[in-house]
N, C-alpha and C. Protein backbone atom coordinates (compact mmCIF):
# COMPACT_ATOMS: atom_id res chain seq x y z
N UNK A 1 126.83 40.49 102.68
CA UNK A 1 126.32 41.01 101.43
C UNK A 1 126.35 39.86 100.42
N UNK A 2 125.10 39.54 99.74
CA UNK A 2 125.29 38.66 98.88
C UNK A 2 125.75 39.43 97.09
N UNK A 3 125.90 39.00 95.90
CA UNK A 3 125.56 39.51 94.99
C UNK A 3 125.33 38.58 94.03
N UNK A 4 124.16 39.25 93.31
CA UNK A 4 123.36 38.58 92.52
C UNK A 4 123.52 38.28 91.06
N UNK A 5 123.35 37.03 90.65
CA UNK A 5 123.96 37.35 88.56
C UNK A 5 122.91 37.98 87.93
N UNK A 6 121.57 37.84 88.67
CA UNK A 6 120.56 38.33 87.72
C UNK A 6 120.37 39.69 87.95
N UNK A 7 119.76 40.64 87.27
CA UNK A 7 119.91 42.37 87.40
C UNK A 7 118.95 42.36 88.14
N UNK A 8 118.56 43.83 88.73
CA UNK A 8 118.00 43.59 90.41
C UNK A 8 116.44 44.70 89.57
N UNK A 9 116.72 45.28 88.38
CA UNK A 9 115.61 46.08 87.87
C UNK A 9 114.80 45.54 87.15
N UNK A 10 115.65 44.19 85.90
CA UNK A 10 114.71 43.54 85.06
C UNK A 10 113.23 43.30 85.69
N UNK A 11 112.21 43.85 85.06
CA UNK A 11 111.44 42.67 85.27
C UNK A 11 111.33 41.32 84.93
N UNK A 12 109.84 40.44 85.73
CA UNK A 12 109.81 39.14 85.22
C UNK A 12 108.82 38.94 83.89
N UNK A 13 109.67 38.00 83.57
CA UNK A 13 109.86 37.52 82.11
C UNK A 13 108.16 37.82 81.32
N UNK A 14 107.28 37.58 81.71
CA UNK A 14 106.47 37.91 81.60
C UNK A 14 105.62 39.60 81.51
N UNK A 15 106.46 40.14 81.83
CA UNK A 15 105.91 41.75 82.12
C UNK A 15 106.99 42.56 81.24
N UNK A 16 107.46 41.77 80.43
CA UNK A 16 109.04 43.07 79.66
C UNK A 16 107.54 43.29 78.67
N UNK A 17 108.25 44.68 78.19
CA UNK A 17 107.87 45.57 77.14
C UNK A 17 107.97 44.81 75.69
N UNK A 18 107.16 44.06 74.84
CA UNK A 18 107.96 43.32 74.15
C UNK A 18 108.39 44.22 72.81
N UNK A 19 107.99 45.90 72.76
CA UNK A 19 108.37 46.39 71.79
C UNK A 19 109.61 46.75 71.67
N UNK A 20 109.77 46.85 73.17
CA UNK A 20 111.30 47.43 73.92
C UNK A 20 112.26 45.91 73.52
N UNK A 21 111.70 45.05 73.65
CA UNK A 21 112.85 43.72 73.50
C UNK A 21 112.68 43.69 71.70
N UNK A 22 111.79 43.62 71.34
CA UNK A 22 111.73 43.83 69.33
C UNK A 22 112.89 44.76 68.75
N UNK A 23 113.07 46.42 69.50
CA UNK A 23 113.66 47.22 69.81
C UNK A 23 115.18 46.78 69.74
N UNK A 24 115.43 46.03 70.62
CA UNK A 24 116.84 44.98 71.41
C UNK A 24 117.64 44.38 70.91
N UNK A 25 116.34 43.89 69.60
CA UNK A 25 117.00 42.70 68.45
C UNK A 25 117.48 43.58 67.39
N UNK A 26 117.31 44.41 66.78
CA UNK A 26 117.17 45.10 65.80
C UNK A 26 118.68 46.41 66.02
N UNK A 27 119.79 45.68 65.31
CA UNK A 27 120.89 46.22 65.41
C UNK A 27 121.31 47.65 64.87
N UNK A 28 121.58 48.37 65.56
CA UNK A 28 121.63 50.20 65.51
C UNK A 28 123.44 50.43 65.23
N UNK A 29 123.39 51.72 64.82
CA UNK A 29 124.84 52.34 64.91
C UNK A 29 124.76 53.02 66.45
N UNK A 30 126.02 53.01 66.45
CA UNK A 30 126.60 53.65 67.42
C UNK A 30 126.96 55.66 67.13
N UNK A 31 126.38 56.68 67.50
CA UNK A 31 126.57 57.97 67.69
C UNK A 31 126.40 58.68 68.77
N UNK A 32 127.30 60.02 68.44
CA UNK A 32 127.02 61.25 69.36
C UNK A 32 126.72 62.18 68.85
N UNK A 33 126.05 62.70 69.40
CA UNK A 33 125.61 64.30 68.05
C UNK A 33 126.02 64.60 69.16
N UNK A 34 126.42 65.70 68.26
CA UNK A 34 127.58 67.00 69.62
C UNK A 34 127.44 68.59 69.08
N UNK A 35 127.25 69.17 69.82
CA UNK A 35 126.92 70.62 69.19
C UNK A 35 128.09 71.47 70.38
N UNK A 36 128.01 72.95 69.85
CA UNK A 36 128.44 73.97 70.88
C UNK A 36 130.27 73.84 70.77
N UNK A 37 130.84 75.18 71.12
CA UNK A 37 132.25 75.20 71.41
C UNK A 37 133.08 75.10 72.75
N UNK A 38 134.18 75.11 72.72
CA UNK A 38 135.10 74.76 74.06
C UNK A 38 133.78 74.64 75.56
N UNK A 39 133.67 75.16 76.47
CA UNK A 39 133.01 74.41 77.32
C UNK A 39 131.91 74.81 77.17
N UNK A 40 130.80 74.92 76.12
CA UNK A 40 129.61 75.36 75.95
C UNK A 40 129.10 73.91 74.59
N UNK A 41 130.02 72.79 74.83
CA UNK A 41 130.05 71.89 73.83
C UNK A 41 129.00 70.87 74.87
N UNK A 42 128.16 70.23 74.21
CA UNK A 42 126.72 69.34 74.92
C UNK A 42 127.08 67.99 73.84
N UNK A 43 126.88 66.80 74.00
CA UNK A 43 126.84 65.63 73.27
C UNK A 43 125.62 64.69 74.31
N UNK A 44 125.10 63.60 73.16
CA UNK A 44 124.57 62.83 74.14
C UNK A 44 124.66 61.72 72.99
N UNK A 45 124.54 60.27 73.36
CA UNK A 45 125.06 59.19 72.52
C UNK A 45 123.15 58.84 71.67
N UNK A 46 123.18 58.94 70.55
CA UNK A 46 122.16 58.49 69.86
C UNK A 46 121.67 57.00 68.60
N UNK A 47 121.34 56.37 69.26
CA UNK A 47 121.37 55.19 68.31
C UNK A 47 119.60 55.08 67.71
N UNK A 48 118.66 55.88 67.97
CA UNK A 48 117.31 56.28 67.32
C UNK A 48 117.50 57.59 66.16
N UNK A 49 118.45 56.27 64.69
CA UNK A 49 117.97 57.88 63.70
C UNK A 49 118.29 57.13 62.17
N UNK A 50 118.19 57.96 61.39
CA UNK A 50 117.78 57.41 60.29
C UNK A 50 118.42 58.46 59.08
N UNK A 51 118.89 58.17 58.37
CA UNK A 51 119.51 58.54 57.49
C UNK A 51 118.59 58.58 56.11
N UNK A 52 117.97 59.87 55.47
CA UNK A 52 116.99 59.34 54.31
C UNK A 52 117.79 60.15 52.92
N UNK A 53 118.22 59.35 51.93
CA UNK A 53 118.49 59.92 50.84
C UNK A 53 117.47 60.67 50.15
N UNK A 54 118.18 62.14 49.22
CA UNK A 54 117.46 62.93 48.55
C UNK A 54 118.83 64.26 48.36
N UNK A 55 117.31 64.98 47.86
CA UNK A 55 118.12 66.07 47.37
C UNK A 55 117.57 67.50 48.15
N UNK A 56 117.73 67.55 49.05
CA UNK A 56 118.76 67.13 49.91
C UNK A 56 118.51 66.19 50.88
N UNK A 57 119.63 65.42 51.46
CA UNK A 57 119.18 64.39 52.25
C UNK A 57 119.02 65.18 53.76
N UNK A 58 118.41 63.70 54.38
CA UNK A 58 117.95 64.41 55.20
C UNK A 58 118.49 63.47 56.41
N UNK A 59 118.13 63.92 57.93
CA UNK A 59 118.15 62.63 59.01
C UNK A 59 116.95 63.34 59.79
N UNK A 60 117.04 61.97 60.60
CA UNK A 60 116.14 61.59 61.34
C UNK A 60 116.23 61.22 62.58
N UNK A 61 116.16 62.32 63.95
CA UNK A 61 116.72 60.98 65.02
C UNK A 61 115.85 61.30 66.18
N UNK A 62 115.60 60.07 67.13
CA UNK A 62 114.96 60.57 68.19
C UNK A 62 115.92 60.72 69.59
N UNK A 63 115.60 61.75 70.66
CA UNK A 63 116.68 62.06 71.29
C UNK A 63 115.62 62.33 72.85
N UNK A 64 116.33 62.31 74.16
CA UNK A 64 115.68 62.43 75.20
C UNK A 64 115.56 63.87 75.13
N UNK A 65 114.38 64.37 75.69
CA UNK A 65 113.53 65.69 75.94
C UNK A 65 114.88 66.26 77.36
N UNK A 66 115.35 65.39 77.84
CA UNK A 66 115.89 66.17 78.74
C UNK A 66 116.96 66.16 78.94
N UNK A 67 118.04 65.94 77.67
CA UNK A 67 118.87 65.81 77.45
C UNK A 67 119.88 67.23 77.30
N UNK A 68 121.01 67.10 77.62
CA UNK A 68 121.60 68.80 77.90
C UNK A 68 122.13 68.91 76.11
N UNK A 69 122.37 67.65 75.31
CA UNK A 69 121.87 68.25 74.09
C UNK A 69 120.47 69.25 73.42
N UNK A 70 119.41 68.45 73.86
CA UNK A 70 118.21 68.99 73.91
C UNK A 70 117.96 70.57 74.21
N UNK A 71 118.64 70.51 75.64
CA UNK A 71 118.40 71.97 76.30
C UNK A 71 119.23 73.03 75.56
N UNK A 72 120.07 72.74 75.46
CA UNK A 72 121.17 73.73 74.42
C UNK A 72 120.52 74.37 72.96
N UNK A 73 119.58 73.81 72.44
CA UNK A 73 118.41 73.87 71.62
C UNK A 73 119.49 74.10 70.24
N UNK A 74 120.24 73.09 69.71
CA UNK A 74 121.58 74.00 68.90
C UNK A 74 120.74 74.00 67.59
N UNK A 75 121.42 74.62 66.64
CA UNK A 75 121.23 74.68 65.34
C UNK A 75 121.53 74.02 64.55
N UNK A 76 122.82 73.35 64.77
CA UNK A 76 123.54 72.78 63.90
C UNK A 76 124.09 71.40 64.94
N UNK A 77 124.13 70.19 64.44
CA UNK A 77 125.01 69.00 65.03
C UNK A 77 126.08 68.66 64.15
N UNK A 78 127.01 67.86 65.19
CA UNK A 78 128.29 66.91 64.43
C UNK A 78 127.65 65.43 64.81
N UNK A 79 127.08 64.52 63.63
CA UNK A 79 127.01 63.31 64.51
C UNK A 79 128.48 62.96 63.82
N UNK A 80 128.92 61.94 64.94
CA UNK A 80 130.25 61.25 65.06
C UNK A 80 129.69 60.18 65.34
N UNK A 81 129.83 58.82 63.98
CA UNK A 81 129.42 58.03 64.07
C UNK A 81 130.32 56.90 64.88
N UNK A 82 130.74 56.42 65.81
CA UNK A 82 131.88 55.41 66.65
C UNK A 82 132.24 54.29 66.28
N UNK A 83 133.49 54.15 66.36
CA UNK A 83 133.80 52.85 66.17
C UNK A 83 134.21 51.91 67.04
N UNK A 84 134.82 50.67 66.60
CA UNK A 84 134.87 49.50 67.78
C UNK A 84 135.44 49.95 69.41
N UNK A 85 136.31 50.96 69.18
CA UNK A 85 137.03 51.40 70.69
C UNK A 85 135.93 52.24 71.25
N UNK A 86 135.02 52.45 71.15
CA UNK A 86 134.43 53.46 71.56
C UNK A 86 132.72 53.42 72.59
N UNK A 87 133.54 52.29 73.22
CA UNK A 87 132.24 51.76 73.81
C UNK A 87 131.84 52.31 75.07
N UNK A 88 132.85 52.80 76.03
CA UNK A 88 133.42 53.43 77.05
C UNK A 88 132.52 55.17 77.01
N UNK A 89 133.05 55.67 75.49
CA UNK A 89 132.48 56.56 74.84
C UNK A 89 131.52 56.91 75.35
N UNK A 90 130.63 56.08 74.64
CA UNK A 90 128.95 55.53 74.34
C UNK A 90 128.47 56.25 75.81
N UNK A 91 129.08 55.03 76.66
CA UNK A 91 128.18 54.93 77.80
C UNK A 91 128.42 56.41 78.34
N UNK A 92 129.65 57.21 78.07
CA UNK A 92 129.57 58.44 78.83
C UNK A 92 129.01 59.23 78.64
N UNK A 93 128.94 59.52 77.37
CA UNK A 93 127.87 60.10 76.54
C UNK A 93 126.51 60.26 76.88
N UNK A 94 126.03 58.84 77.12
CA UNK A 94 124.88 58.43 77.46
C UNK A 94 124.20 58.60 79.02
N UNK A 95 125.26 58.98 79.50
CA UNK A 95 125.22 59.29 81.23
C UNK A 95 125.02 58.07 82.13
N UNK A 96 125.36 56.84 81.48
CA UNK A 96 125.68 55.52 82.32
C UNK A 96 127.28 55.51 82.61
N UNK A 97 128.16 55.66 82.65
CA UNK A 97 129.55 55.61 82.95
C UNK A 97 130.12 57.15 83.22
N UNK A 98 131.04 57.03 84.38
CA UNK A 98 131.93 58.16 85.10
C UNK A 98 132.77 59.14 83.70
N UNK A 99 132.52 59.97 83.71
CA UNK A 99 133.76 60.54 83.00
C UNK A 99 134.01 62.00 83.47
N UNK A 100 135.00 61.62 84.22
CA UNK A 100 135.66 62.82 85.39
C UNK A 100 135.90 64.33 84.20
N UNK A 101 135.53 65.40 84.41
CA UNK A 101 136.04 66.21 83.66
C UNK A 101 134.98 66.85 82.65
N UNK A 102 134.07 65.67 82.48
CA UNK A 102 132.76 65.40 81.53
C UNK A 102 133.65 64.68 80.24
N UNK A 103 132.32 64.21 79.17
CA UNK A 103 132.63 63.06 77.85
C UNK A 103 133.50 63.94 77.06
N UNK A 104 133.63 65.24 77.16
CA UNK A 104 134.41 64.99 76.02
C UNK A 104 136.25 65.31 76.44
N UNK A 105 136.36 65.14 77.60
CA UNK A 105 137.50 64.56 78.11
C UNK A 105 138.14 63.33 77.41
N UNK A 106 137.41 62.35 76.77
CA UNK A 106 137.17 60.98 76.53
C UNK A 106 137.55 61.03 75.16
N UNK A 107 138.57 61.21 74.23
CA UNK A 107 138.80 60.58 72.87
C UNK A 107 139.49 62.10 72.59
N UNK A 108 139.76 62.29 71.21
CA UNK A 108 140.52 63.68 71.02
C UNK A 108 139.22 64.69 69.88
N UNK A 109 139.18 65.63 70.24
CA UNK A 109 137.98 66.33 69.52
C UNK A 109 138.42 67.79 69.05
N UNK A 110 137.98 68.00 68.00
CA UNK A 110 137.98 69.32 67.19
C UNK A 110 136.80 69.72 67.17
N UNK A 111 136.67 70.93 66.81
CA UNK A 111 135.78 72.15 66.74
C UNK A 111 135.36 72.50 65.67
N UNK A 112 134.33 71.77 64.86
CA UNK A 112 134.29 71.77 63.56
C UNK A 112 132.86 73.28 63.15
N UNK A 113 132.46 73.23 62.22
CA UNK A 113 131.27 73.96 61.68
C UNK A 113 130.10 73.51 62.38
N UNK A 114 129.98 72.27 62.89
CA UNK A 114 128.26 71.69 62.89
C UNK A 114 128.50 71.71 64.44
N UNK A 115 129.93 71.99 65.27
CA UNK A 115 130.19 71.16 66.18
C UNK A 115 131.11 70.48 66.19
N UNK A 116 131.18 70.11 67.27
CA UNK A 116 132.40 69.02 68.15
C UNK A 116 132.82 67.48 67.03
N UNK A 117 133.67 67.23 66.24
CA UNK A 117 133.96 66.32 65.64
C UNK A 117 134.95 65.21 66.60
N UNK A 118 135.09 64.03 66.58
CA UNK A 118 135.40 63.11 67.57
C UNK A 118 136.71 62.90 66.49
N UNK A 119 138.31 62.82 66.37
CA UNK A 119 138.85 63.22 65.50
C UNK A 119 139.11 61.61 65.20
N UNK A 120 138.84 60.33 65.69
CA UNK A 120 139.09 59.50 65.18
C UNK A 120 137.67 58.39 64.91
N UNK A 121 136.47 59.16 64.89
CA UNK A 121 135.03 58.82 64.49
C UNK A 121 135.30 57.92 63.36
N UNK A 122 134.68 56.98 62.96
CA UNK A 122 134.00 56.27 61.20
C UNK A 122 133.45 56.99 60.43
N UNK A 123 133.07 58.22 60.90
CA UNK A 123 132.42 59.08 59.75
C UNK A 123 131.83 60.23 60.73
N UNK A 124 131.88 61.33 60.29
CA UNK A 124 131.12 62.64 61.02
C UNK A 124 130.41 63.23 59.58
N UNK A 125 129.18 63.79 60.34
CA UNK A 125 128.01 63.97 59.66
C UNK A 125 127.68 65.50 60.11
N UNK A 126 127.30 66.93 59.54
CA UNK A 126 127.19 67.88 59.07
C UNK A 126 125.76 68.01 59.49
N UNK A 127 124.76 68.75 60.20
CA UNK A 127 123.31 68.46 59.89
C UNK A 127 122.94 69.80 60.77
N UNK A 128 122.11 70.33 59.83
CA UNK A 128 121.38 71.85 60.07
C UNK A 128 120.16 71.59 60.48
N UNK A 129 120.18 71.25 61.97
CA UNK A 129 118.41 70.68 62.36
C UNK A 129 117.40 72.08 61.90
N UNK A 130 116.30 71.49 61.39
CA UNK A 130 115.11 71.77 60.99
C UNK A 130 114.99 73.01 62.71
N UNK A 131 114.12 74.66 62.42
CA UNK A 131 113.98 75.30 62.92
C UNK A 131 112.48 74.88 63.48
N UNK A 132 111.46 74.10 63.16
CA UNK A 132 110.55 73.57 63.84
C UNK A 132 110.54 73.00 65.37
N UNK A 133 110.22 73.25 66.23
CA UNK A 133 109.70 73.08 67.53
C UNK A 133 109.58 71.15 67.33
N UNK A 134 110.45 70.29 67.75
CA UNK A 134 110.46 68.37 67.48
C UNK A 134 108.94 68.41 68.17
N UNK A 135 107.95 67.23 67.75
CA UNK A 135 106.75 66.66 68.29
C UNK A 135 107.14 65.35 69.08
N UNK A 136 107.04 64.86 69.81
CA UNK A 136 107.12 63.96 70.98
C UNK A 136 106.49 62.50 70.08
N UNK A 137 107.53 61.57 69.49
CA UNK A 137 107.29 60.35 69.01
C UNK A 137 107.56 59.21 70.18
N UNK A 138 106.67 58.69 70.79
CA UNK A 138 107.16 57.68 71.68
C UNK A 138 107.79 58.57 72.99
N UNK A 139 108.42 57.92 73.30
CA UNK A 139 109.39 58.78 74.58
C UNK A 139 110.06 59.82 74.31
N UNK A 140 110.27 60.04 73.43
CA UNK A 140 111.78 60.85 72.83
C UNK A 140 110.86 62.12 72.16
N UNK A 141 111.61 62.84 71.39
CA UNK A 141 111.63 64.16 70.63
C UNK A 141 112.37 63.58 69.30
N UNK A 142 110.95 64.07 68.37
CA UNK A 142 112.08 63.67 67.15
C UNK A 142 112.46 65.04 66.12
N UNK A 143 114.20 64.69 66.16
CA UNK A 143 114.65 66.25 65.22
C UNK A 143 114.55 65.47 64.15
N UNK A 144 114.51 66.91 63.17
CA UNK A 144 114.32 66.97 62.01
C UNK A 144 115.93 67.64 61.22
N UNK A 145 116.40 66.81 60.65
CA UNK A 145 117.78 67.77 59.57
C UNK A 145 117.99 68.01 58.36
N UNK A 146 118.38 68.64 57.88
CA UNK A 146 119.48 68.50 56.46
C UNK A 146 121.02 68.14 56.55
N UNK A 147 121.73 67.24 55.73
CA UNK A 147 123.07 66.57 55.78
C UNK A 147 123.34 67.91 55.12
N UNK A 148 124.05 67.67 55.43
CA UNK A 148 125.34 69.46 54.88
C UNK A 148 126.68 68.82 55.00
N UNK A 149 127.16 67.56 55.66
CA UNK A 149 128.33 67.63 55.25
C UNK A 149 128.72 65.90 55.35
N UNK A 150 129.52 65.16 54.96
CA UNK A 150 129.64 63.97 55.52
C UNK A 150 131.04 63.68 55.00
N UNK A 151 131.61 63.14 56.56
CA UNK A 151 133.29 62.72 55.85
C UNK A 151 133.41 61.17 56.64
N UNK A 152 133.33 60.29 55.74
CA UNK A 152 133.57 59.08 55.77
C UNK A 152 135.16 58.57 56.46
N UNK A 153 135.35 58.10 56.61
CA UNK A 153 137.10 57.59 57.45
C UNK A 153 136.68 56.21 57.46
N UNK A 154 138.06 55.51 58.11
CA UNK A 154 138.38 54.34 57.71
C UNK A 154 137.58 53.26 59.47
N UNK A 155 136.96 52.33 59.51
CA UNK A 155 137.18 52.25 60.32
C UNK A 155 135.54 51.31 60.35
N UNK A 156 134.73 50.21 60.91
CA UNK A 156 133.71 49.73 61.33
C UNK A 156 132.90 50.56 62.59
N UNK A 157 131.43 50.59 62.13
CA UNK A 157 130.95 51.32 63.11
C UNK A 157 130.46 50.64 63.98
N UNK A 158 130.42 51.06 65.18
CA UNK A 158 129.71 50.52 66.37
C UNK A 158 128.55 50.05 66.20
N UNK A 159 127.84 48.92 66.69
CA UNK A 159 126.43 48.80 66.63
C UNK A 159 126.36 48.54 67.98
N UNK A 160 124.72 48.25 68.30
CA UNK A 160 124.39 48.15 69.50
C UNK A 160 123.07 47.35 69.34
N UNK A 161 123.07 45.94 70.04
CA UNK A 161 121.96 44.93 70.08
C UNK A 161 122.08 43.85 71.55
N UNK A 162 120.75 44.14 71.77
CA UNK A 162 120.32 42.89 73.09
C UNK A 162 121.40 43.90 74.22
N UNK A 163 121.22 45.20 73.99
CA UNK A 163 122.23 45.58 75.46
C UNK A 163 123.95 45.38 75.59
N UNK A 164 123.85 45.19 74.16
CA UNK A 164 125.70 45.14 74.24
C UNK A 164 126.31 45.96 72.64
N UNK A 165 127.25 46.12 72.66
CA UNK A 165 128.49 46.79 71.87
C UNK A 165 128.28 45.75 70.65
N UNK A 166 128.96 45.84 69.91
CA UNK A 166 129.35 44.92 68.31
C UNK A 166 130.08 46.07 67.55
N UNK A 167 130.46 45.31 66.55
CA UNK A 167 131.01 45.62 65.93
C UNK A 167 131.01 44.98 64.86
């Protein structure tokens, strides 16, 4: 068996997506929107969303169509925005890494109003998604919210660029 340094899916250099690598450069937070109670609780890790001030503010995020967040169709989310330890998180969330038990085995969590709060998050966010049916932007589904609640904590948030963690 040999093994290889270069990844065995990339394409060649010539054939990448270059919106997807534009995409790559362009440094994101790290989240989970998490909805639902004790084992009826769904999360999936979201770094496509947008935060728009007003009265009331609002967000913005795009999320996979086939996501068991998605399917759960909730009303209400907790995003739990992550911080530097929480990279492990991410990926479980995201359904790239093992997490025996399922993700939210993975960190300590409460049962808040919007949803599942991550109890040592950078900030958890409150949001009453929009009752509209999301329209299909790009790959994804984009929800629509109102902020209803936001509690800031101490702590740097995760970002995510070129395929890796930061902070």
């Amino acid at each position: 068996m040999t093994i290889h340094d270069e990844h065995p899916f990339v394409p060649p250099e010539g054939e990448r997506d270059v919106l997807r690598r534009l995409r790559g450069r362009l440094p994101a937070a790290v989240t989970v929107w998490a909805a639902g109670v004790g084992r009826e609780r769904v999360g999936l890790t979201v770094s496509s969303f947008l935060l728009a001030a007003g009265d009331p503010a609002r967000v913005l995020a795009l999320v996979d169509e086939e996501s068991d967040l998605w399917d759960a169709r909730p009303e209400r989310v907790s995003v739990n925005v992550l911080g530097a330890d929480h990279a492990y998180l991410a990926d479980a969330f995201a359904g790239t890494a093992p997490a025996p038990g399922g993700p939210f085995t993975l960190g300590s969590w409460s049962d808040g109003p919007w949803g599942p709060r991550l109890d040592d998050a950078v900030a958890c966010v409150g949001v009453s998604l929009d009752d509209v049916e999301p329209g299909h932007e790009g790959w994804g589904l984009l929800l629509r919210g109102t902020v209803d609640d936001v509690e800031l904590r101490d702590g740097t948030a995760l970002t995510h660029v070129r395929g890796r963690y930061r902070t």
